[in-house]
N, C-alpha and C. Protein backbone atom coordinates (compact mmCIF):
# COMPACT_ATOMS: atom_id res chain seq x y z
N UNK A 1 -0.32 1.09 10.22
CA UNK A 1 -0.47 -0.34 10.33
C UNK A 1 -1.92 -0.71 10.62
N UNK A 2 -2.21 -0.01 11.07
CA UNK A 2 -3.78 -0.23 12.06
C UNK A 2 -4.64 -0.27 10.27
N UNK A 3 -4.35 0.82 9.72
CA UNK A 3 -5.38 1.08 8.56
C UNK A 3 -5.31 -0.42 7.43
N UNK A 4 -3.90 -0.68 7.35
CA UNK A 4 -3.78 -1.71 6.59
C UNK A 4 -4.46 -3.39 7.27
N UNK A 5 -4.81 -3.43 8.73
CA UNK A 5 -5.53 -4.60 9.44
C UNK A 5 -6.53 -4.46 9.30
N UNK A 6 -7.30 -2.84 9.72
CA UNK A 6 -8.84 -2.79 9.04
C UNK A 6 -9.36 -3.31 7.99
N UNK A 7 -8.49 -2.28 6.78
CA UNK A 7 -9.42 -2.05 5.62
C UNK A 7 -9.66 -3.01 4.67
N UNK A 8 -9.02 -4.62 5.11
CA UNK A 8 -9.39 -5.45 4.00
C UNK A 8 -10.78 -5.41 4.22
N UNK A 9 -11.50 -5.68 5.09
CA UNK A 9 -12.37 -6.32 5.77
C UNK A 9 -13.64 -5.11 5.18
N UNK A 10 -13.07 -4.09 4.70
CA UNK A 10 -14.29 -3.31 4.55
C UNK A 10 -14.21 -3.15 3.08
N UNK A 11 -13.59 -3.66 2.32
CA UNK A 11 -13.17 -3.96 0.96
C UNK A 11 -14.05 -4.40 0.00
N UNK A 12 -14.19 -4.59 -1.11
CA UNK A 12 -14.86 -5.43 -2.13
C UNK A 12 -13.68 -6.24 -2.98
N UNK A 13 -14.18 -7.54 -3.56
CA UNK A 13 -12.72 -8.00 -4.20
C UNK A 13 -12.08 -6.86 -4.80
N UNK A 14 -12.96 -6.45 -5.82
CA UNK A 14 -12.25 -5.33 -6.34
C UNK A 14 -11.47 -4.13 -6.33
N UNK A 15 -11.71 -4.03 -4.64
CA UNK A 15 -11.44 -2.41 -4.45
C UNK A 15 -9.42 -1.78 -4.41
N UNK A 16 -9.76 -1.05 -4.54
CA UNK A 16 -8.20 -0.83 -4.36
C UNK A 16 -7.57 0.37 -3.28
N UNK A 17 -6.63 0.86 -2.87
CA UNK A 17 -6.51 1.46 -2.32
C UNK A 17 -5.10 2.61 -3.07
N UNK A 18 -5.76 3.63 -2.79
CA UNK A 18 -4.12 4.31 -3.48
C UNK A 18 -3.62 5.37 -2.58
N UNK A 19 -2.50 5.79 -2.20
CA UNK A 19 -2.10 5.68 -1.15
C UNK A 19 -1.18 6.50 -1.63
N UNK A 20 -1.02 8.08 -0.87
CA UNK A 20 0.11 9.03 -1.56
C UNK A 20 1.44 8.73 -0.35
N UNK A 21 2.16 8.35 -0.91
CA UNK A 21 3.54 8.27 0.21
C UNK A 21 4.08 9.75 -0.10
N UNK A 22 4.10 10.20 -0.32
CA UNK A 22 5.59 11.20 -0.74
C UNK A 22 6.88 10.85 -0.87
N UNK A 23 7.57 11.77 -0.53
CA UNK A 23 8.53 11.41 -0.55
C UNK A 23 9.20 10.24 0.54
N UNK A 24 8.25 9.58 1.09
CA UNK A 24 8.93 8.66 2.21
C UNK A 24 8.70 6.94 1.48
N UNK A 25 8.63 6.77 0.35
CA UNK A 25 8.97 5.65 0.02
C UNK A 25 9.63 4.53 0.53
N UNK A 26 11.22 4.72 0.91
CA UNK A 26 12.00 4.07 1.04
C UNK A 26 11.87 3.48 3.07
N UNK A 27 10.72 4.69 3.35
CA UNK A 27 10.64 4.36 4.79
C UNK A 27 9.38 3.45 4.45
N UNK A 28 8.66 3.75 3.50
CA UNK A 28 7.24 3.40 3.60
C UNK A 28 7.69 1.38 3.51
N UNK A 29 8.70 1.25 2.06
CA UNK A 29 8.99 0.08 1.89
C UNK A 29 9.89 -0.72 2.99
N UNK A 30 10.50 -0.48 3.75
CA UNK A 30 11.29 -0.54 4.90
C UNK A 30 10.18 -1.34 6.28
N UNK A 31 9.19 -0.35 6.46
CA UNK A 31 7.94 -0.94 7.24
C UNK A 31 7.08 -1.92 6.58
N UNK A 32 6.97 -2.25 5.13
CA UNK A 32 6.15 -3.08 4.59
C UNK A 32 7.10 -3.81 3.75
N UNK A 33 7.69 -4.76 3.94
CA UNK A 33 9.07 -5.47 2.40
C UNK A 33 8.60 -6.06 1.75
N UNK A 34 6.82 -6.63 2.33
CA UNK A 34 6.39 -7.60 2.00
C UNK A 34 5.29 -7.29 1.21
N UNK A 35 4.86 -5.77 1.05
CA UNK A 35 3.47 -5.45 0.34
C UNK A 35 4.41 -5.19 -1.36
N UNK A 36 2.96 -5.86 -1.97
CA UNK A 36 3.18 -5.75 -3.43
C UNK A 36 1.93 -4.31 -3.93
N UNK A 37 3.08 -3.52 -3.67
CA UNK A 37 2.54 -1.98 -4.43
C UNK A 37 2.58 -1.93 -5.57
N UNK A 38 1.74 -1.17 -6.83
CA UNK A 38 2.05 -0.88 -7.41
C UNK A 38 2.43 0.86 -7.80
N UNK A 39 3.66 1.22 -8.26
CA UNK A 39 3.87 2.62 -8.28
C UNK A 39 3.00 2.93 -9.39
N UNK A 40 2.69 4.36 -9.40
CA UNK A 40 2.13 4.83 -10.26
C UNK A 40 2.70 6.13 -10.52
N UNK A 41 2.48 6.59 -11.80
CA UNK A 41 3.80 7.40 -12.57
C UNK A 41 3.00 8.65 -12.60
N UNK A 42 3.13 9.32 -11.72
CA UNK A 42 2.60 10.77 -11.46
C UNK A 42 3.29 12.27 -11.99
N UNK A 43 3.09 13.16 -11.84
CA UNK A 43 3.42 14.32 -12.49
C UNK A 43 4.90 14.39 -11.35
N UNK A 44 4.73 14.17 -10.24
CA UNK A 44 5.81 14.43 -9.07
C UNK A 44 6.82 13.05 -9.28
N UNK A 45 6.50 12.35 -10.46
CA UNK A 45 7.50 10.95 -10.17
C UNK A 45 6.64 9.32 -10.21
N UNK A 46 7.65 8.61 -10.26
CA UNK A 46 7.45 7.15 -9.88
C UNK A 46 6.98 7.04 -8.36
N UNK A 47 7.28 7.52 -7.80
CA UNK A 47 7.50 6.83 -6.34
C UNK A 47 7.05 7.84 -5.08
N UNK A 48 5.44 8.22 -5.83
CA UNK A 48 4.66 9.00 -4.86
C UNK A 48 3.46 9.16 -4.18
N UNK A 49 2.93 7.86 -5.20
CA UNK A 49 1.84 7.30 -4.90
C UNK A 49 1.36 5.70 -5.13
N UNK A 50 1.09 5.02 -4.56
CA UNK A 50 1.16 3.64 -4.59
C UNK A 50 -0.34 3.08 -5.06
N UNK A 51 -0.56 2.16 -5.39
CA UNK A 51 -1.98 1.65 -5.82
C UNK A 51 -1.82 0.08 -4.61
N UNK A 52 -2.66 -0.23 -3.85
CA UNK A 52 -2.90 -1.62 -3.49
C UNK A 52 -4.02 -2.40 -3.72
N UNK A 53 -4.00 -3.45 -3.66
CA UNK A 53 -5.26 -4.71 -3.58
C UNK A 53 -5.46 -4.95 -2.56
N UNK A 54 -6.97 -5.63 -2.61
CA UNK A 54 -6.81 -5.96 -1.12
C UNK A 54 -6.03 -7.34 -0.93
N UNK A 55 -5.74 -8.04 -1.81
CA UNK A 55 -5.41 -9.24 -2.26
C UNK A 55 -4.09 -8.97 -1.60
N UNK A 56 -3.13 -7.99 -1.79
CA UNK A 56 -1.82 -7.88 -1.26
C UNK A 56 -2.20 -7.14 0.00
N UNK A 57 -2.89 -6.76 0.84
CA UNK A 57 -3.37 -6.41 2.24
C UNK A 57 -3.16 -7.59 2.88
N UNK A 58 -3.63 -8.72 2.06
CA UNK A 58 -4.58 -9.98 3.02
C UNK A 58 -3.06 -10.66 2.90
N UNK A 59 -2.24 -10.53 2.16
CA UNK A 59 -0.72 -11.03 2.41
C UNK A 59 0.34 -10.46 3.24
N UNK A 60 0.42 -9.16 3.53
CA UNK A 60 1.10 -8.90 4.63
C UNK A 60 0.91 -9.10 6.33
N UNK A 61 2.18 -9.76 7.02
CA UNK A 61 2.10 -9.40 8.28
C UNK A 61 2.19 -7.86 8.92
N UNK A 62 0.93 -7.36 9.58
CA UNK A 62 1.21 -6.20 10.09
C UNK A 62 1.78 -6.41 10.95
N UNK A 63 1.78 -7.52 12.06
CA UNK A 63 2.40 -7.47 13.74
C UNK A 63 4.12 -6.56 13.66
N UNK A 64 5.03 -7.36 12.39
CA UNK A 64 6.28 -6.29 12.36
C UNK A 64 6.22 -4.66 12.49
């Protein structure tokens, strides 16, 4: 949570963040309902590594 309050702030519009969940997806989405990830289709699957904006950073509440 902490990383996702930082890192807009050290961001460029552009930048992105990609972000290996593993296999904990369903926990990862559970703590965030509200971030707009995009999956990215890896050799291990759909649903193992995520791409973000900072654009969808600056939209989630971390306090939950």
């Amino acid at each position: 949570r902490q990383l996702f309050i930082d890192l807009p702030d050290r961001m460029s519009e552009q930048a992105i963040l990609i972000l290996e969940i593993g296999n904990e997806r369903d926990h990862f989405e559970a703590a965030f309902p509200k971030l707009e990830a995009v999956w990215l289709d890896t050799s291990a699957g759909e649903d193992q590594v995520a791409l973000i904006t900072k654009e969808a950073l600056l939209k989630i509440d971390t306090a939950s």
